[in-house]
C-alpha atoms as a PDB file:
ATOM      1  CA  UNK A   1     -36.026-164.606 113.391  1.00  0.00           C
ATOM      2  CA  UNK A   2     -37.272-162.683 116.578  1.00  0.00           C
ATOM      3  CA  UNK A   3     -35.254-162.473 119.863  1.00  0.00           C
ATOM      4  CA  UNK A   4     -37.208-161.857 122.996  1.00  0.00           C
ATOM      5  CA  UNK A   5     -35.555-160.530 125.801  1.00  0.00           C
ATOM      6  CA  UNK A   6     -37.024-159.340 129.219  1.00  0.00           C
ATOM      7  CA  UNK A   7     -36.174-156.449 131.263  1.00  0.00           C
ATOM      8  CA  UNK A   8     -38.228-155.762 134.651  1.00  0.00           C
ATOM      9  CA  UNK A   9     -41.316-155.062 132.722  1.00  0.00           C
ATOM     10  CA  UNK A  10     -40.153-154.351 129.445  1.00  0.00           C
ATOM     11  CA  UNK A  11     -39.709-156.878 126.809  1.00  0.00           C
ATOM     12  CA  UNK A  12     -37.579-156.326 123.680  1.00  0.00           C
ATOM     13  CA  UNK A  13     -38.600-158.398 120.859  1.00  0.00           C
ATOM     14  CA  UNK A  14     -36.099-157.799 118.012  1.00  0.00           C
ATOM     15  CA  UNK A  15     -35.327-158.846 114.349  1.00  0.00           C
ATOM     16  CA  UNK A  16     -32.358-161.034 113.918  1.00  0.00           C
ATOM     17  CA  UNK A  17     -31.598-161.742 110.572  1.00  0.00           C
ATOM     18  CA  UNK A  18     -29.339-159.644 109.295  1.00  0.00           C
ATOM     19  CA  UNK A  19     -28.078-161.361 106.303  1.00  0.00           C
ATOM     20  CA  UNK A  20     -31.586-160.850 105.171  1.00  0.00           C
ATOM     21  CA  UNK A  21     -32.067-157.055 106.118  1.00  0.00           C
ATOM     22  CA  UNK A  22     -34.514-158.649 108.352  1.00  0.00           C
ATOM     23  CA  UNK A  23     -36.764-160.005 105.661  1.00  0.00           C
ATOM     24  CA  UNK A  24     -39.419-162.374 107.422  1.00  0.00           C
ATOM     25  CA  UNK A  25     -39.414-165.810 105.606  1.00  0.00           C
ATOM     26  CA  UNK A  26     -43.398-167.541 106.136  1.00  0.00           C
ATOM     27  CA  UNK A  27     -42.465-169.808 108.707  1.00  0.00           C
ATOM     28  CA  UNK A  28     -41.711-166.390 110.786  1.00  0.00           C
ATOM     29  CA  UNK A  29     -45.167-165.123 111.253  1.00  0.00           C
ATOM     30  CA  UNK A  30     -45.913-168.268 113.178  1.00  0.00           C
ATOM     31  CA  UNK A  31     -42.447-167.114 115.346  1.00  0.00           C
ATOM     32  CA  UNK A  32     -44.076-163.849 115.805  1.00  0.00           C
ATOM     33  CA  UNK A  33     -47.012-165.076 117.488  1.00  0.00           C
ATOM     34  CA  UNK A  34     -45.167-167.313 119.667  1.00  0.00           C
ATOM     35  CA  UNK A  35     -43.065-164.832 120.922  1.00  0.00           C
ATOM     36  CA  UNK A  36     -46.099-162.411 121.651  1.00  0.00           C
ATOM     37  CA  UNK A  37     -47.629-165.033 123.837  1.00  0.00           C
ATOM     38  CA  UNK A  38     -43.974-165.615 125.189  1.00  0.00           C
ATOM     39  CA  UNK A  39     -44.003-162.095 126.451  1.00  0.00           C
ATOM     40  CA  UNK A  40     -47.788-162.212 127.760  1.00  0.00           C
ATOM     41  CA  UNK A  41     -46.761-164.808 129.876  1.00  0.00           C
ATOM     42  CA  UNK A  42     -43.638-163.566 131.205  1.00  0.00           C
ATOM     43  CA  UNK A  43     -46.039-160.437 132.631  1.00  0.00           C
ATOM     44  CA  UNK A  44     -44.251-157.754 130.246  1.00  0.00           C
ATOM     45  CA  UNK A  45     -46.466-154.800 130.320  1.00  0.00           C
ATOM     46  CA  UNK A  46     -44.516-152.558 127.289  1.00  0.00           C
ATOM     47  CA  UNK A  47     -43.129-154.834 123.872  1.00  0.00           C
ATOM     48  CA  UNK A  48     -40.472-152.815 121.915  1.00  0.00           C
ATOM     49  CA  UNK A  49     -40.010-153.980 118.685  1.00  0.00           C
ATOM     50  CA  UNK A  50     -36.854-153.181 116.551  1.00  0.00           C
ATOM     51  CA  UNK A  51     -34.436-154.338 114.077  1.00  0.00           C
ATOM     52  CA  UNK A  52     -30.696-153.241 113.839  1.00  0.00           C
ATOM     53  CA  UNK A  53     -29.349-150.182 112.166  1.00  0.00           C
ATOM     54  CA  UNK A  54     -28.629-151.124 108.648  1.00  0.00           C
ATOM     55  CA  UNK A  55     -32.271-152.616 108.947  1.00  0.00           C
ATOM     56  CA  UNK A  56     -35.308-152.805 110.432  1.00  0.00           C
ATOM     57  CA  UNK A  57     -37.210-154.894 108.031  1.00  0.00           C
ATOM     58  CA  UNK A  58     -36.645-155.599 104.310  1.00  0.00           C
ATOM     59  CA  UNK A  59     -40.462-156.899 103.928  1.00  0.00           C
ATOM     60  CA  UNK A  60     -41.464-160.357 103.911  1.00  0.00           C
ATOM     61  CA  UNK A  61     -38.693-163.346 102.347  1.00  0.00           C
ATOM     62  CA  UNK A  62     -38.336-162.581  98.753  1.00  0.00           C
ATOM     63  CA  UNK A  63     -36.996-166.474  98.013  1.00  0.00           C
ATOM     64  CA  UNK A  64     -40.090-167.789  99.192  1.00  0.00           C
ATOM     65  CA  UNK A  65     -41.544-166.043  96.914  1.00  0.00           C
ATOM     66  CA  UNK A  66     -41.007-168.707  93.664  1.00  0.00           C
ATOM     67  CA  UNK A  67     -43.004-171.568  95.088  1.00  0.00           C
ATOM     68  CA  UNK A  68     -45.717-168.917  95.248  1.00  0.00           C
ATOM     69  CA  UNK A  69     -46.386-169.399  91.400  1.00  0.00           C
ATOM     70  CA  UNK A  70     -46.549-173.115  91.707  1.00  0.00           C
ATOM     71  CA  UNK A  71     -48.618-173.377  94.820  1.00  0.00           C
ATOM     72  CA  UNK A  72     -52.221-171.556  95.127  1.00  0.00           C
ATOM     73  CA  UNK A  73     -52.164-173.577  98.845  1.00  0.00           C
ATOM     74  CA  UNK A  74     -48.940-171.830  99.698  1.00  0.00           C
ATOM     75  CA  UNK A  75     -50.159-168.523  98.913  1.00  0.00           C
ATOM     76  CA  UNK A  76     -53.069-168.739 100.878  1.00  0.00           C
ATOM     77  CA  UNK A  77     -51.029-170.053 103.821  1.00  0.00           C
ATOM     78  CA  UNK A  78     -48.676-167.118 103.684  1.00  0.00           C
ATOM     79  CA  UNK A  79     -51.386-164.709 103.594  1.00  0.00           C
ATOM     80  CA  UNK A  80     -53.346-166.616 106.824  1.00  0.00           C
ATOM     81  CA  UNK A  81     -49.892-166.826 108.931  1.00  0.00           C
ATOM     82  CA  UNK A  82     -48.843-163.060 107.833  1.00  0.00           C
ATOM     83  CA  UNK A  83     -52.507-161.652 109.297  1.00  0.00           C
ATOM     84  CA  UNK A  84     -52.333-164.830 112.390  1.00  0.00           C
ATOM     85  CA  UNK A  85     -48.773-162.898 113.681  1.00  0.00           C
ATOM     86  CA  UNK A  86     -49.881-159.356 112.914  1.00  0.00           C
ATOM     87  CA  UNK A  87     -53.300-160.078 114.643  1.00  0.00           C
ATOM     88  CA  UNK A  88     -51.298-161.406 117.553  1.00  0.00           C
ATOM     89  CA  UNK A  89     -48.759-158.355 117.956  1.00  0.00           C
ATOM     90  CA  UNK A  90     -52.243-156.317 117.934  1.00  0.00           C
ATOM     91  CA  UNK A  91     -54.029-157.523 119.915  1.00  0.00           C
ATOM     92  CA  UNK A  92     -51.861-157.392 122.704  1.00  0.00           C
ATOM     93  CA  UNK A  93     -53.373-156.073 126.181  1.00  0.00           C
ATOM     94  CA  UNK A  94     -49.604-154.562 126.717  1.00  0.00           C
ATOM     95  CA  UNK A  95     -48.145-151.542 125.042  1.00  0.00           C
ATOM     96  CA  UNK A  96     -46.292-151.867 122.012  1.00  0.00           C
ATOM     97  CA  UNK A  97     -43.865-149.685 120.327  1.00  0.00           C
ATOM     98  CA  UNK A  98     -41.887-149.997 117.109  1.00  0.00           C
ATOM     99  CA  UNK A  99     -38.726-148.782 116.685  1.00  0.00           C
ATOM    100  CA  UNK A 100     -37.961-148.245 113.559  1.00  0.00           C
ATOM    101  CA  UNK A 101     -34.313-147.427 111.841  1.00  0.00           C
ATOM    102  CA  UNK A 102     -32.834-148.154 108.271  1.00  0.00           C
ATOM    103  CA  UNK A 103     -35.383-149.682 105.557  1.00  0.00           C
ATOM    104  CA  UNK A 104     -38.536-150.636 106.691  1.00  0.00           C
ATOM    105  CA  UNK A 105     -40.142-152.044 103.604  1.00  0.00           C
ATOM    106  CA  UNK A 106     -43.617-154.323 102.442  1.00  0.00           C
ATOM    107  CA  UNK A 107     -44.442-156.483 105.129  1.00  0.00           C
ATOM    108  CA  UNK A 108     -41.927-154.059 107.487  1.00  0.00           C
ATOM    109  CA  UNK A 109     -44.446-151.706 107.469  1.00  0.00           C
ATOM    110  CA  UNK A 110     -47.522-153.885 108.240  1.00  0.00           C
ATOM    111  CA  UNK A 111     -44.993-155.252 111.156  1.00  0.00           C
ATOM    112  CA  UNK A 112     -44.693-151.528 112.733  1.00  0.00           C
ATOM    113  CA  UNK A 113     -48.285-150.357 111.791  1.00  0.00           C
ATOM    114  CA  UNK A 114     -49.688-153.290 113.872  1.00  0.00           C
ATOM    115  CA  UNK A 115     -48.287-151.769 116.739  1.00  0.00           C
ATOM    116  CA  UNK A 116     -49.725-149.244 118.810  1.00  0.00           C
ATOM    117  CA  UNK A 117     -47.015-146.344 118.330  1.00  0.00           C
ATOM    118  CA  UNK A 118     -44.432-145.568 116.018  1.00  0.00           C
ATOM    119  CA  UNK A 119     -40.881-143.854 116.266  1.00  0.00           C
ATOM    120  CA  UNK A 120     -38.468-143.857 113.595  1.00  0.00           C
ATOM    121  CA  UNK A 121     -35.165-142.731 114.052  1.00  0.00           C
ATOM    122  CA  UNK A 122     -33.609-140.500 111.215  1.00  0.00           C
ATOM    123  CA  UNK A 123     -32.030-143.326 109.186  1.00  0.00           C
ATOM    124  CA  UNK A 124     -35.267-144.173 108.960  1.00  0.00           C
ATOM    125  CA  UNK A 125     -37.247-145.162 105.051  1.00  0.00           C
ATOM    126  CA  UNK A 126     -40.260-146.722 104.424  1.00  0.00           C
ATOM    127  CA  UNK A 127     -41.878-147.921 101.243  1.00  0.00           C
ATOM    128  CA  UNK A 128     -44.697-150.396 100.065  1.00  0.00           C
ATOM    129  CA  UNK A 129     -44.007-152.272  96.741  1.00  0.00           C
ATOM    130  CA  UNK A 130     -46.003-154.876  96.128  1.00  0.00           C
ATOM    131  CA  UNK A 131     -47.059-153.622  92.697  1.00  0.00           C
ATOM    132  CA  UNK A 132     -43.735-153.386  91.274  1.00  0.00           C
ATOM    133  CA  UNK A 133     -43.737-156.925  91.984  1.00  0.00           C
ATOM    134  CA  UNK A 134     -47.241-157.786  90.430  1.00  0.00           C
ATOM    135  CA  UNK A 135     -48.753-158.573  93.592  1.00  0.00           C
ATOM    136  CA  UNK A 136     -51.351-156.838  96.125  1.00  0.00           C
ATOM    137  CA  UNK A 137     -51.495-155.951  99.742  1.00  0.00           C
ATOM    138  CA  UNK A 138     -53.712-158.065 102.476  1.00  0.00           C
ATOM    139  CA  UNK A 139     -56.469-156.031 102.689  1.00  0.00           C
ATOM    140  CA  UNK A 140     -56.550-155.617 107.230  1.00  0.00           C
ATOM    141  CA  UNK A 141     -52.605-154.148 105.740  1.00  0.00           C
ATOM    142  CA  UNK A 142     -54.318-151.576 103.453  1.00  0.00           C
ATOM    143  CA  UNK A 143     -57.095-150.869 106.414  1.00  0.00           C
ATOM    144  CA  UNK A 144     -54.354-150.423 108.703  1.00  0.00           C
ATOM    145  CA  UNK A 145     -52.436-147.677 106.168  1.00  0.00           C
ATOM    146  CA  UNK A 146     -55.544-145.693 105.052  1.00  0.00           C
ATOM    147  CA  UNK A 147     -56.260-145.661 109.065  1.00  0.00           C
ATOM    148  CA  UNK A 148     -52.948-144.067 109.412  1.00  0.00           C
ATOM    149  CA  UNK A 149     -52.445-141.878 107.098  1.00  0.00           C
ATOM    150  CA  UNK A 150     -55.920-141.968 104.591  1.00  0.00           C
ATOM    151  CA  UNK A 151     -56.612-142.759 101.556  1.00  0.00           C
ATOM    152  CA  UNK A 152     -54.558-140.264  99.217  1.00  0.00           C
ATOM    153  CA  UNK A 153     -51.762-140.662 101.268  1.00  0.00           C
ATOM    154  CA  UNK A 154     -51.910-144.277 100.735  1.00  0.00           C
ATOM    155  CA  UNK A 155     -52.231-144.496  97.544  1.00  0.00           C
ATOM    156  CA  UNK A 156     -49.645-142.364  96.923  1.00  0.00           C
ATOM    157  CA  UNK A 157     -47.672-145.219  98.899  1.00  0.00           C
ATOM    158  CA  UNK A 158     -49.280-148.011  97.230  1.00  0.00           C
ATOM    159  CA  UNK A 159     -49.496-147.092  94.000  1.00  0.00           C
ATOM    160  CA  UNK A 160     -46.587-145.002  93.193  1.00  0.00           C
ATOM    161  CA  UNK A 161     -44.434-147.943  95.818  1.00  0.00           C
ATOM    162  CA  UNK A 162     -41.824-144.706  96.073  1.00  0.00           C
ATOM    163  CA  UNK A 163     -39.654-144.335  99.363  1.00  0.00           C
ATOM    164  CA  UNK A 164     -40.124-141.779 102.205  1.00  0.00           C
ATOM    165  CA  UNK A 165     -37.977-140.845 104.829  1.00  0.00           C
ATOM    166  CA  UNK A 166     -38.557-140.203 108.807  1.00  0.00           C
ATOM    167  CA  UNK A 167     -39.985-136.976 108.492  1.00  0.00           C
ATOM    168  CA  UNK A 168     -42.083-137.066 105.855  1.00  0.00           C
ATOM    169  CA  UNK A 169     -43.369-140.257 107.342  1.00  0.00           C
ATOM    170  CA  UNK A 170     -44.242-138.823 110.282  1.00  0.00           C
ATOM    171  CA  UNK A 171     -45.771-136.127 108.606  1.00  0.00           C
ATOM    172  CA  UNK A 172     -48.434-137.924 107.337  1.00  0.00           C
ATOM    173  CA  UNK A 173     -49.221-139.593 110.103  1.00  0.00           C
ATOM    174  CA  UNK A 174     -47.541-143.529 109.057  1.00  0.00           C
ATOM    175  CA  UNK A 175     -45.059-142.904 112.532  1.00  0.00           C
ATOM    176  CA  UNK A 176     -45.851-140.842 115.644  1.00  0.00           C
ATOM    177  CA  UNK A 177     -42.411-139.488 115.862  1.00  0.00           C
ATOM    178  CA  UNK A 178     -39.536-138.814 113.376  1.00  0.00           C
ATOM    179  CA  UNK A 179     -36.445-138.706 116.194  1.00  0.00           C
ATOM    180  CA  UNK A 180     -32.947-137.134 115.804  1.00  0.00           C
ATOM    181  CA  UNK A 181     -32.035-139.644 119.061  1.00  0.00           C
ATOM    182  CA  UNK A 182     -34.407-142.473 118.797  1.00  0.00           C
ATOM    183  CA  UNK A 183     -32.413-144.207 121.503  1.00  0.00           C
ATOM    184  CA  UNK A 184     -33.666-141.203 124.085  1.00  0.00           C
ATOM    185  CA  UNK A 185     -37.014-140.951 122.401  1.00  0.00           C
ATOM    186  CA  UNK A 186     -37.252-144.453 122.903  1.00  0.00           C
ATOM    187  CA  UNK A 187     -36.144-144.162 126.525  1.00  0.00           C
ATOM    188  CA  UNK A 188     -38.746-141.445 127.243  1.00  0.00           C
ATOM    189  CA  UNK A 189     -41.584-143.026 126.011  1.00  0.00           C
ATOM    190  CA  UNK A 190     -41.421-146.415 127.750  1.00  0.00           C
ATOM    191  CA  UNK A 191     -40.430-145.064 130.982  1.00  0.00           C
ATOM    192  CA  UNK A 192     -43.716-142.886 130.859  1.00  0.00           C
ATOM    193  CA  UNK A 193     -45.507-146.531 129.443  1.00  0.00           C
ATOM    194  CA  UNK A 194     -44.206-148.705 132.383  1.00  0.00           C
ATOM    195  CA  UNK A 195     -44.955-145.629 135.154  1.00  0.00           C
ATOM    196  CA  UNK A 196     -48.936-146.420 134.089  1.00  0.00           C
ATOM    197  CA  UNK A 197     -51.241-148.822 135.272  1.00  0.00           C
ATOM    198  CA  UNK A 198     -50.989-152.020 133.022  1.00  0.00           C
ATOM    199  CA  UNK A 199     -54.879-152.594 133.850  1.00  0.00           C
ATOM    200  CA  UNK A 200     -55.163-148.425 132.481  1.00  0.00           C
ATOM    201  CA  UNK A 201     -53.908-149.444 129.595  1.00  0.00           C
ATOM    202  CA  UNK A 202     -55.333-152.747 128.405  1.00  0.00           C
ATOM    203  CA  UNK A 203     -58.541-150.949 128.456  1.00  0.00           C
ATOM    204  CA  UNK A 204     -57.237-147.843 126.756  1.00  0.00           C
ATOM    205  CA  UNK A 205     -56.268-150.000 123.749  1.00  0.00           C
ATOM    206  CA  UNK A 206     -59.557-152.090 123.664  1.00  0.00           C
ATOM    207  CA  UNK A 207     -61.258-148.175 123.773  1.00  0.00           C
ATOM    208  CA  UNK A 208     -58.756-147.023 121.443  1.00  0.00           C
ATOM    209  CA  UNK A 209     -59.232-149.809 118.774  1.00  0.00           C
ATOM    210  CA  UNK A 210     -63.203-149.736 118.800  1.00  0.00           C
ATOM    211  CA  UNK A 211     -62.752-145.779 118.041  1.00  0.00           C
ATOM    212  CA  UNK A 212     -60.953-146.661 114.795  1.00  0.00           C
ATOM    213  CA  UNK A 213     -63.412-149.179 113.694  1.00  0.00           C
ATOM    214  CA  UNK A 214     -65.924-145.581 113.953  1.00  0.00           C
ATOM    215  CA  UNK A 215     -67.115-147.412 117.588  1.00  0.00           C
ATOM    216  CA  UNK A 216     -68.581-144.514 119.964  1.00  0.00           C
ATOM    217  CA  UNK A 217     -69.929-146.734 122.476  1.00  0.00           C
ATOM    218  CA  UNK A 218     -69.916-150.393 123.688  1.00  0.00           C
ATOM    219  CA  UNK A 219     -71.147-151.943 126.990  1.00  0.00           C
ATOM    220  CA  UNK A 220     -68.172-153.947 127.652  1.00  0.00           C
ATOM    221  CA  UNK A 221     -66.374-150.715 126.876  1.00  0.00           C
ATOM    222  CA  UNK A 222     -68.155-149.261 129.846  1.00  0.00           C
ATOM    223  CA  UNK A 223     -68.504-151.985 132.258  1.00  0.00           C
ATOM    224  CA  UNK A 224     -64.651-151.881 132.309  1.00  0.00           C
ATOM    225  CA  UNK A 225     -64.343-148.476 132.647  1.00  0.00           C
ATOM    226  CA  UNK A 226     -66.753-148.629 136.118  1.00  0.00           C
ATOM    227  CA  UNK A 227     -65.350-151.033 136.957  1.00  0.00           C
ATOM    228  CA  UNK A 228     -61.187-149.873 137.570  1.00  0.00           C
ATOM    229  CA  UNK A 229     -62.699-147.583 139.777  1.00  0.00           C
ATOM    230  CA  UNK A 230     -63.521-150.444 142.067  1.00  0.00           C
ATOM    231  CA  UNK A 231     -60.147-151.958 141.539  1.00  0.00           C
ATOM    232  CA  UNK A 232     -57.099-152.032 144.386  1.00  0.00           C
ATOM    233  CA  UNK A 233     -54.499-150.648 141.690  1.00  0.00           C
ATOM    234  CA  UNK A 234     -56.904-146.949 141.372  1.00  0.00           C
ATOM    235  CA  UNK A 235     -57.057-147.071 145.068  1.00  0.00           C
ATOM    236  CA  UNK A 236     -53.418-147.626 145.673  1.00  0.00           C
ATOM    237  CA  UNK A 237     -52.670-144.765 142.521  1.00  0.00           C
ATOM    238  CA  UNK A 238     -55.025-142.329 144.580  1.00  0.00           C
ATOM    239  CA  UNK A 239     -53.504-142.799 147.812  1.00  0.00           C
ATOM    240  CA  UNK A 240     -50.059-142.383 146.358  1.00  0.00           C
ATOM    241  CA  UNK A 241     -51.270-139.142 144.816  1.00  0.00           C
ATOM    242  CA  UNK A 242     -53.016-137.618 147.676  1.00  0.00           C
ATOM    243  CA  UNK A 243     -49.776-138.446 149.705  1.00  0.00           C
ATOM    244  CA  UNK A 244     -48.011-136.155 147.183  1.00  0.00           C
END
């Protein structure tokens, strides 16, 4: 279901079920998490997350969804493993970035929103449907959206489950970019990523993730931030810059 492949310091971690449009069956989310801690180890300090084309992701496995309404257990299961591989591609130290062309649909979009930025190339759609189906949204999902984008914008996406493209999703906010060359977009960005200091950045996103929880301050928050001053990495990134 996800391909990992490693580049220097870049790791590509890509969709590969294409029969499916990329729809994650529930044994994937487990995949997911392996394949974060697969990168972690292999010292990648930027995850790029993408899909194909004709697909980024159609949402989560609709055939899965049957044994749903026979199985309370199973429900609750796909529900814990959804948020345990979400949480996971979160709460990475690294940068992450999706990439996002073709649909990106249901659980597609709580895949992409869990990561730190968002590009989506002009092929680009993205819509949330559970309630044409009957069924809700995990609630750290909805969080996640109204964080984004707020809370008229998503329920507009919620409860009307209509389809927007590129640029109107990166008008309100659900993508950071809406590219006419996401390939070059995509090449910009993570060279700038990978130029920064990995330690920078782990702290940036711990900083950056207490702000959205409405966080202003936090002792660890600041013992961290006294203490890269002390580390060899600033001293080697000041020399270099005095040097010119």
């Amino acid at each position: 279901m996800f391909d990992l492949t490693l580049d220097g310091g870049a790791a590509r971690l890509r969709l590969d079920r294409p029969a499916a449009r990329n729809a994650i069956p529930a044994d994937g989310w487990a995949e997911l998490a392996r394949r974060c801690a697969e990168a972690l180890s292999a010292e990648a300090q930027l995850i790029v997350l993408g899909g194909d084309r004709d697909a980024f992701c159609a949402g989560a496995d609709l055939a899965d969804f049957p044994a749903f309404t026979r199985d309370p257990a199973a429900v609750t299961a796909f529900r814990r493993a959804m948020r345990t591989g979400l949480d996971a591609l979160r709460d990475l130290p690294v940068a992450t970035v999706a990439a996002i062309e073709g649909p990106c649909y249901g659980a597609g979009v709580a895949l992409a929103m869990a990561c730190d930025i968002r590009l989506a190339g002009e092929g680009a759609r993205f819509a949330i449907t559970p309630a044409k189906f009957g069924i809700s949204y995990p609630q750290e999902d909805v969080a996640r959206l109204v964080a984004l984008v707020g809370p008229g914008q998503a329920a507009r996406l919620l409860l009307g489950a209509g389809s927007i493209d590129a640029q109107e999703a990166a008008r309100i906010g659900l993508v950071e970019l809406a590219a006419s060359d996401l390939g070059a977009a995509l090449g910009a960005l993570s060279e700038a990523i990978l130029a920064n200091s990995g330690d920078s950045i782990a702290v940036l996103k711990r900083g950056i993730r207490y702000a959205a929880k409405g966080i202003e301050r936090d002792d660890e928050q600041d013992r961290r931030f006294d203490a890269l001053f002390g580390s060899d990495g600033f001293r080697e990134r000041l020399a270099a810059l005095r040097r010119g």
